[in-house]
C-alpha atoms as a PDB file:
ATOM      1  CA  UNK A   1     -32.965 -25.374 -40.550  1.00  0.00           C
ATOM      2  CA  UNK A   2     -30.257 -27.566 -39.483  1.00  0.00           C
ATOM      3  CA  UNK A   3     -26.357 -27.084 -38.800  1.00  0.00           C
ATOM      4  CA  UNK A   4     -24.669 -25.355 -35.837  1.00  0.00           C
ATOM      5  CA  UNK A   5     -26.923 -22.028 -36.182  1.00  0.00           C
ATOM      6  CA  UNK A   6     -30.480 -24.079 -35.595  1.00  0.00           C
ATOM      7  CA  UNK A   7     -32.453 -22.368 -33.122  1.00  0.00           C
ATOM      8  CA  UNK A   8     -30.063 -19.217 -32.742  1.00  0.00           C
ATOM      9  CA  UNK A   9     -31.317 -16.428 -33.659  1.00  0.00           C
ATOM     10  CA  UNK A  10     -29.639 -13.835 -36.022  1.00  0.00           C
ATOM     11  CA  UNK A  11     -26.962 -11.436 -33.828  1.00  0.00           C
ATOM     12  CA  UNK A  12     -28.834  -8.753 -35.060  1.00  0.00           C
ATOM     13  CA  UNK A  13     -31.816  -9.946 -32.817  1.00  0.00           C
ATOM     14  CA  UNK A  14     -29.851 -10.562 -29.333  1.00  0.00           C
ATOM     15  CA  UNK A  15     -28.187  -6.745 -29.461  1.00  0.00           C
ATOM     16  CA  UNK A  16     -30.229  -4.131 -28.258  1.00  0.00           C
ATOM     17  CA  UNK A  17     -29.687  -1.245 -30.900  1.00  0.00           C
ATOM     18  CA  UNK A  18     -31.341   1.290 -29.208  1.00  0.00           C
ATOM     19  CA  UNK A  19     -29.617   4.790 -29.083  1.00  0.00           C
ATOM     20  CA  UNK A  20     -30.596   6.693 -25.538  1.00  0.00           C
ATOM     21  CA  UNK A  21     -30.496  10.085 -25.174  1.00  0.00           C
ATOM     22  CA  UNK A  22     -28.424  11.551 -22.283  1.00  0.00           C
ATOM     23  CA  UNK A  23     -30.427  13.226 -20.103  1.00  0.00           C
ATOM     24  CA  UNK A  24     -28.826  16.308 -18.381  1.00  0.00           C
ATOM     25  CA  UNK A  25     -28.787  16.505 -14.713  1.00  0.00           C
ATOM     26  CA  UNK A  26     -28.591  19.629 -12.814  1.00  0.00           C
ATOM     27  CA  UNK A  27     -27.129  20.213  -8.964  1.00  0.00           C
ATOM     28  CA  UNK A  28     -27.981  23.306  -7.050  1.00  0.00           C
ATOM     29  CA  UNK A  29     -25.279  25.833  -6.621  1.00  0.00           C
ATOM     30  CA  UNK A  30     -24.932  25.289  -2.774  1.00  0.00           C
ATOM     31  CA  UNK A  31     -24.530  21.388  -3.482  1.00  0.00           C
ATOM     32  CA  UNK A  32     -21.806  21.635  -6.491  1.00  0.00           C
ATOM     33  CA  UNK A  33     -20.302  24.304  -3.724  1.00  0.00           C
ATOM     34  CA  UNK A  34     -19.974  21.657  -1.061  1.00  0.00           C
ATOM     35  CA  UNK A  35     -18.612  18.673  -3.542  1.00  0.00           C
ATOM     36  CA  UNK A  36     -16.138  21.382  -5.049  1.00  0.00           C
ATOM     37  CA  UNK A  37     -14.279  22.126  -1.519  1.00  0.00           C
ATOM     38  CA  UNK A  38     -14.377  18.302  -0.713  1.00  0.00           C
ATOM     39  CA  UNK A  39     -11.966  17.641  -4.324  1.00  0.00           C
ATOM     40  CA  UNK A  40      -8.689  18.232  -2.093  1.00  0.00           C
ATOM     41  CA  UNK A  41      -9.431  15.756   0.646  1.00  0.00           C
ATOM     42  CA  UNK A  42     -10.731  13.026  -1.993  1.00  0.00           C
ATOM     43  CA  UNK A  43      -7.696  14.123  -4.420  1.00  0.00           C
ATOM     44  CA  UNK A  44      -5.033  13.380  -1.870  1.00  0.00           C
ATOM     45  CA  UNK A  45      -5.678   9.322  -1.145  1.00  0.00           C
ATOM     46  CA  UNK A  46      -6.414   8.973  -5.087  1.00  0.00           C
ATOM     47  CA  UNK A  47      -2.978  10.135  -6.134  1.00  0.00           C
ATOM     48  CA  UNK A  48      -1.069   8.623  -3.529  1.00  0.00           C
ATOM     49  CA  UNK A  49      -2.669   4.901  -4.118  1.00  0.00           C
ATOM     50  CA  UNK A  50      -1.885   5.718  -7.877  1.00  0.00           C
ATOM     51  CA  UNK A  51       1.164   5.925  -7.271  1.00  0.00           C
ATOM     52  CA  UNK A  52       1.833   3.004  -5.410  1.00  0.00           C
ATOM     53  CA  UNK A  53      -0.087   1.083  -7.828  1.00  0.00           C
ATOM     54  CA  UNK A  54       1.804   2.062 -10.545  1.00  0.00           C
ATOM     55  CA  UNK A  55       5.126   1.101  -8.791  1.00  0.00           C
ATOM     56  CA  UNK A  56       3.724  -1.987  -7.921  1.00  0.00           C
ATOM     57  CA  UNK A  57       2.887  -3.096 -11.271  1.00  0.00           C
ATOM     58  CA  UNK A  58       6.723  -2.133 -12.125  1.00  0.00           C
ATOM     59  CA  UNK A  59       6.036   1.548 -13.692  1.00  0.00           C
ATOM     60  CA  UNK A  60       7.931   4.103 -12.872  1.00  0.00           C
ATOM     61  CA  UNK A  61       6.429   7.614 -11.713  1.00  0.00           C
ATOM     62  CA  UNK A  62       7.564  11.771 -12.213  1.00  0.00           C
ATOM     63  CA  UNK A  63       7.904  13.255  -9.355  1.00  0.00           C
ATOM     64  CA  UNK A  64       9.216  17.064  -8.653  1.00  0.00           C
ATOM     65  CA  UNK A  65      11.894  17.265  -6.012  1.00  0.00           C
ATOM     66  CA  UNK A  66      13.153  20.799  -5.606  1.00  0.00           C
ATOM     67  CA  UNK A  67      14.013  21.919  -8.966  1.00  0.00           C
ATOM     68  CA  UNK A  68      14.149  18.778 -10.483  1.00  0.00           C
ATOM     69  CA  UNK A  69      11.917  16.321 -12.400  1.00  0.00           C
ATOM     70  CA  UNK A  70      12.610  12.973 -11.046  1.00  0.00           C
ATOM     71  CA  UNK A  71      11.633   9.356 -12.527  1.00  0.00           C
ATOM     72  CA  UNK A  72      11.119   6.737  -9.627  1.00  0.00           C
ATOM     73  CA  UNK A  73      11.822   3.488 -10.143  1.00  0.00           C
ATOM     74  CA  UNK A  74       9.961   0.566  -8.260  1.00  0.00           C
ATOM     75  CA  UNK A  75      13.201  -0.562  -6.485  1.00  0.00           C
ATOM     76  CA  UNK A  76      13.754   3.201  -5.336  1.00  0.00           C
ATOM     77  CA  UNK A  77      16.094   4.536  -7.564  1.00  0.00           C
ATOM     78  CA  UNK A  78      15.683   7.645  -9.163  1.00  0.00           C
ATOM     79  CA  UNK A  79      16.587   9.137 -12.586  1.00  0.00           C
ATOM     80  CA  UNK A  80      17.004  13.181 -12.898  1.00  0.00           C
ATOM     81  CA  UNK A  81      14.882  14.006 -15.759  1.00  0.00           C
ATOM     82  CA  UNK A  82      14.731  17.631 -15.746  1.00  0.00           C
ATOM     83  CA  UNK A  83      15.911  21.111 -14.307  1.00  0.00           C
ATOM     84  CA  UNK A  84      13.188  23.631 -13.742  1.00  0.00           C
ATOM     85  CA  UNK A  85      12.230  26.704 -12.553  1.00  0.00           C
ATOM     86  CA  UNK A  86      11.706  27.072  -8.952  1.00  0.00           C
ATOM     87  CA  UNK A  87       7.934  27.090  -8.006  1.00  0.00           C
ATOM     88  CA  UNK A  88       5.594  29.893  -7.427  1.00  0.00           C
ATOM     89  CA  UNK A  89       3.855  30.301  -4.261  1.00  0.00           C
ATOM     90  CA  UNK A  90       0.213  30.133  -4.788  1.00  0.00           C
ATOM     91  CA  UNK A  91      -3.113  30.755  -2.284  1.00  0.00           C
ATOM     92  CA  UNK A  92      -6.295  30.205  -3.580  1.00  0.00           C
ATOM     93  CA  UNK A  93      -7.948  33.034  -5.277  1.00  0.00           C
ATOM     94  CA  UNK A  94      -4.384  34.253  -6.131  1.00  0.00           C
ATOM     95  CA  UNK A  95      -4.318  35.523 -10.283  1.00  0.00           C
ATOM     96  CA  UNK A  96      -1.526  34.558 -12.186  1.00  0.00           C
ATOM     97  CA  UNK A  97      -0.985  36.294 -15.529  1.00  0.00           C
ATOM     98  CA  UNK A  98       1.368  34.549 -17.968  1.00  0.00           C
ATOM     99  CA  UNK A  99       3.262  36.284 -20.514  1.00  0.00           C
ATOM    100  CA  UNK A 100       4.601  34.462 -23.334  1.00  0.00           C
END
């Protein structure tokens, strides 16, 4: 067969249409444990470049200040967004129950 498509083969051919199946994995309790009480310390440098990335790129970021809901600006100023309700206190363990 000649033309542009001689010695290609179909599309069909190249893609691999295969369908895996997920395979589950399970962690012992005492390892999940471990990674769970490690989320804070990996948390902390994740937001904080995320937020300098997004200014960076010339987004602006929410931040709460106070009572207030702030938007940042990259060149530093910021816009009050919202009032709202002062914080409560929380330890872990603590249970909160919220009526509506």
């Amino acid at each position: 067969e000649a033309g542009n498509d001689a010695g290609v083969a179909d599309r069909e051919d190249t893609v691999d249409m295969t369908i895996k199946q997920e395979t589950s994995m399970t962690i012992p309790e005492q390892t999940m444990q471990f990674l769970e009480e490690h989320i804070p310390d990996l948390a902390e440098p994740a937001f904080k470049q995320a937020y300098w990335q997004a200014l960076a790129s010339g987004s602006s970021v929410l931040e709460v200040e106070g009572n207030q809901i702030v938007e940042v600006f990259p060149d530093g100023t910021r816009k009050l967004i919202k009032q709202i309700k002062q914080a409560i206190p929380v330890t872990p363990d603590m249970m909160i129950r919220v009526l509506e």
